[in-house]
Protein backbone atom coordinates (compact mmCIF):
# COMPACT_ATOMS: atom_id res chain seq x y z
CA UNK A 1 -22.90 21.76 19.52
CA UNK A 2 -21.76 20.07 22.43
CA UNK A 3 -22.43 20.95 25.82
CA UNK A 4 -20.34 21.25 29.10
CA UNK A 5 -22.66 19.81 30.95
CA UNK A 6 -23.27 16.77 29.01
CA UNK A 7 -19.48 15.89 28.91
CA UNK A 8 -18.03 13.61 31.58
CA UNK A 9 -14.30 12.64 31.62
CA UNK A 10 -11.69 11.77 34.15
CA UNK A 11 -7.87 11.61 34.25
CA UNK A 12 -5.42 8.83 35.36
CA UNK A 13 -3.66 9.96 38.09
CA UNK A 14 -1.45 12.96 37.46
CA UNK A 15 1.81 13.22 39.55
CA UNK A 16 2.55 16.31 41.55
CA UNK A 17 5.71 15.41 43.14
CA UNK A 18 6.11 14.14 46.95
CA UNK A 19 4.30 11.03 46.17
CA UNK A 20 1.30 13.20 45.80
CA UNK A 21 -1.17 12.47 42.59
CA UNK A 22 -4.35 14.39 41.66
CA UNK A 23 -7.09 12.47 39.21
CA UNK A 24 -9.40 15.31 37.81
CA UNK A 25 -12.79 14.48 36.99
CA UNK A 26 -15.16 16.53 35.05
CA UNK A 27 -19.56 15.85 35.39
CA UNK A 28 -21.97 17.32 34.26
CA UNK A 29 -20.16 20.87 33.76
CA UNK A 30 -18.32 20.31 37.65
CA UNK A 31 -14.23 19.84 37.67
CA UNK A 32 -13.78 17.24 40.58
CA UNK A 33 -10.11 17.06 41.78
CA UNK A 34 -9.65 13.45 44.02
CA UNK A 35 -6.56 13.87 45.84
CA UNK A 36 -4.09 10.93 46.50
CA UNK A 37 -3.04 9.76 49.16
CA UNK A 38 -4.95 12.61 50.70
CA UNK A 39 -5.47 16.67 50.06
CA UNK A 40 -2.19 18.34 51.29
CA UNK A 41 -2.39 21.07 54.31
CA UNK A 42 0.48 23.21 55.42
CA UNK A 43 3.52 23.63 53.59
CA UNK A 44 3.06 20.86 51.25
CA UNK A 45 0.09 22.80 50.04
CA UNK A 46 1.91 25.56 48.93
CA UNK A 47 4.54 23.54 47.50
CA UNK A 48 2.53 21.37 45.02
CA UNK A 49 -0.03 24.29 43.79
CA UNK A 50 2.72 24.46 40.87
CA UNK A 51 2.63 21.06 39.95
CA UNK A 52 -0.78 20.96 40.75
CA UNK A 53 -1.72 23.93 38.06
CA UNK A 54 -0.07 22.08 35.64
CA UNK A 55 -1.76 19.06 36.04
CA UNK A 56 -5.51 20.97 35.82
CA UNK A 57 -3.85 23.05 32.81
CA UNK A 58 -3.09 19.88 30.94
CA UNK A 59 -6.68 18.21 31.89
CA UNK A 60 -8.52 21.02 30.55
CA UNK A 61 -6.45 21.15 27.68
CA UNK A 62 -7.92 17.41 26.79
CA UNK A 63 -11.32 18.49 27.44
CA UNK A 64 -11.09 21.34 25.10
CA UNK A 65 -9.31 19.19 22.16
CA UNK A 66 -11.87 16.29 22.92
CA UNK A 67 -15.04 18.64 22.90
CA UNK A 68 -13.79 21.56 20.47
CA UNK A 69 -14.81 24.11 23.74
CA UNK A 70 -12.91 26.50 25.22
CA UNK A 71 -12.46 26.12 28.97
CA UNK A 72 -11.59 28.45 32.00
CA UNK A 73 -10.96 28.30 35.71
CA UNK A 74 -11.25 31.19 37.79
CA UNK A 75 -9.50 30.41 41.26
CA UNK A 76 -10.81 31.96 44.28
């Protein structure tokens, strides 16, 4: 059986709108989200969580269909 923690993958850059991209990364069990240009503050936060959600949603989807595990984020 495969392990979470034995799985690394990564994402090509996943648009979020506003010329904003997120590239997930997942090591050794750890989801690593690299913001680009830069991690959004303020209002543009807000805006993109959407988009962003959708972009981890779909990410975790290809982890799960890769490795055959089930996957879940708990947001705090």
């Amino acid at each position: 059986m495969t392990e979470l923690r034995t799985i690394t993958m990564e994402s090509e850059p996943m648009p979020l709108g506003h010329g904003r991209a997120v590239i997930f990364r997942l090591i050794d069990g750890q989801l690593e989200a690299e913001w680009k240009p830069r991690i959004p503050h303020g209002p543009w936060a807000s805006r993109l969580l959407p988009a962003y959600r959708r972009a981890r949603q779909e990410f975790l989807r290809r982890v799960a269909l890769k490795t055959g595990l089930n996957m879940l984020v708990v947001e705090l």
